[in-house]
Protein backbone atom coordinates (compact mmCIF):
# COMPACT_ATOMS: atom_id res chain seq x y z
CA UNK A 1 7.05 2.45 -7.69
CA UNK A 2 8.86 0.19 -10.22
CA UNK A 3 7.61 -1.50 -13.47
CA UNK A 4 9.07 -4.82 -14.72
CA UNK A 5 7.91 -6.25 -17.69
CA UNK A 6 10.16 -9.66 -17.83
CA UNK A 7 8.74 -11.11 -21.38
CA UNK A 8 7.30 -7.93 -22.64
CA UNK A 9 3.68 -6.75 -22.72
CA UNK A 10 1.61 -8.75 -20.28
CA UNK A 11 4.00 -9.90 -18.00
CA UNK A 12 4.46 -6.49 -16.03
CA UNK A 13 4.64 -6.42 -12.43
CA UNK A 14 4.51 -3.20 -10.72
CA UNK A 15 6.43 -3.27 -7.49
CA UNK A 16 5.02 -0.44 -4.88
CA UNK A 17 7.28 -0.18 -1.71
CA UNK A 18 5.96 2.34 1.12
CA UNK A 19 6.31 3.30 4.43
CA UNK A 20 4.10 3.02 7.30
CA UNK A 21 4.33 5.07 11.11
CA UNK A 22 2.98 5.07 14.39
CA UNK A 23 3.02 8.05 15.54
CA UNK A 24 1.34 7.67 18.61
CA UNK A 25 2.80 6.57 22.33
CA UNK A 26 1.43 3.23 22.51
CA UNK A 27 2.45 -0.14 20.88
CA UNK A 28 0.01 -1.10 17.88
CA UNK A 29 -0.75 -4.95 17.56
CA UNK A 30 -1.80 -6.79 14.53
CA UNK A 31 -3.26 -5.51 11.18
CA UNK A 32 -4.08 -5.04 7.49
CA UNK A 33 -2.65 -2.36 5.20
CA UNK A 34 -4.27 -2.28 2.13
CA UNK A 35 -3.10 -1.02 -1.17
CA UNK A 36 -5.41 -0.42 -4.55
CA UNK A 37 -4.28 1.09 -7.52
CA UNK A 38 -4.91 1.47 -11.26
CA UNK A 39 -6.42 0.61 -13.74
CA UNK A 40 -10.05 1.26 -12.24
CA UNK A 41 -8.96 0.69 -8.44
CA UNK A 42 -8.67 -3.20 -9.75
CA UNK A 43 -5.38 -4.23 -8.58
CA UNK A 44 -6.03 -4.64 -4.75
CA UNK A 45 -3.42 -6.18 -2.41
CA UNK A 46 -3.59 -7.03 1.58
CA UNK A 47 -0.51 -6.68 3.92
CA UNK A 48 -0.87 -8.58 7.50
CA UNK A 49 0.93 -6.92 10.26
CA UNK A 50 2.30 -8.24 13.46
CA UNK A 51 2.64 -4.68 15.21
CA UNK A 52 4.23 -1.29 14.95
CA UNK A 53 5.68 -0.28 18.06
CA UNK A 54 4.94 3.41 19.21
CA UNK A 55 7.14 5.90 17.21
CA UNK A 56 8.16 2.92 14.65
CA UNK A 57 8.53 3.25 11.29
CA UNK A 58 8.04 -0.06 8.87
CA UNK A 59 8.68 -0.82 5.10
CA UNK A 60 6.52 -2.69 3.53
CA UNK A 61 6.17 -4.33 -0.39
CA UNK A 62 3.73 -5.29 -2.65
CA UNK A 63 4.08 -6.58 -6.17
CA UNK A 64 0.56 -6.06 -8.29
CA UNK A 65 0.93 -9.40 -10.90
CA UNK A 66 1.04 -9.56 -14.68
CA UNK A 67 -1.78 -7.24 -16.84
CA UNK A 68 -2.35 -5.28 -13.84
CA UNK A 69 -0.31 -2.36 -14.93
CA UNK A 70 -1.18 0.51 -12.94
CA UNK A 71 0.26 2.96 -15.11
CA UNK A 72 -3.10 4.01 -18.01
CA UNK A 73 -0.56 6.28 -18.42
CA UNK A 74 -0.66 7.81 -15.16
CA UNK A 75 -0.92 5.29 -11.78
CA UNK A 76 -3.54 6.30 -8.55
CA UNK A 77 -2.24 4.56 -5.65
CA UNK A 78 -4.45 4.55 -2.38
CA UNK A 79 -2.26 3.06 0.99
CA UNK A 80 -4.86 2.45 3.72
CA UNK A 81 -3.47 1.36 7.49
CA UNK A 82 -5.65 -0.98 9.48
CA UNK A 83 -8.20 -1.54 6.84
CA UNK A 84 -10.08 -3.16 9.21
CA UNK A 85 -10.23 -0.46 12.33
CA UNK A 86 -8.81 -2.93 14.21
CA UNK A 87 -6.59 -0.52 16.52
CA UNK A 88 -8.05 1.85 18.72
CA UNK A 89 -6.40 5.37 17.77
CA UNK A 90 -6.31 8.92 18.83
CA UNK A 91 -6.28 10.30 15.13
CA UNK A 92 -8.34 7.62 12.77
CA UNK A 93 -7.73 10.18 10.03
CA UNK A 94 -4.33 9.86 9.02
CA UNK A 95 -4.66 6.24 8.05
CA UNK A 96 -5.08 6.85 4.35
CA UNK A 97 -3.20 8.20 1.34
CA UNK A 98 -3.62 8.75 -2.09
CA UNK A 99 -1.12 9.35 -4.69
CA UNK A 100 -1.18 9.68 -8.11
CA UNK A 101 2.00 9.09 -10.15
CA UNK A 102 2.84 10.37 -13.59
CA UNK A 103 3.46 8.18 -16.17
């Protein structure tokens, strides 16, 4: 997680970049990962998918824009895969994670 603040307060952009896995043996077509984080689970972003092929790994970026500084000092990130339970899985419980990172 990165913070740039260009022009000084209220022009930071936090940058979150993460990594996403299938981890089970069959090809995974489209869908949403969604990221929220801090202040007050406000700063919400959507990431569209084409697929993960089975035992792929992607990378995937967000940038939160200007006075949505996660960090209050500390920054909660949540990373949910297929938001909207679009893929059938063996193991719907490993599609979320929360972090929290200090400030």
């Amino acid at each position: 997680i990165g913070v740039n603040c260009p022009t000084g307060a209220g022009s930071c952009v936090t940058t979150l970049t993460f990594t996403i896995a299938n981890n089970g043996q069959e090809n995974a077509g489209p869908f949403t990962v969604r990221v929220i984080a801090d202040p007050a689970a406000s700063q919400i972003e959507n990431v569209n998918v084409t697929g993960l092929n089975a035992g792929a790994t992607k990378t995937l970026t967000v940038n939160f824009p200007p006075n949505g500084n996660c960090f209050d000092p500390d920054c909660s990130v949540v990373v949910i895969v297929d938001v909207s339970n679009n893929i059938v899985e063996s193991d719907e419980g490993n599609n979320q994670l929360t972090d929290l990172i200090i400030g």
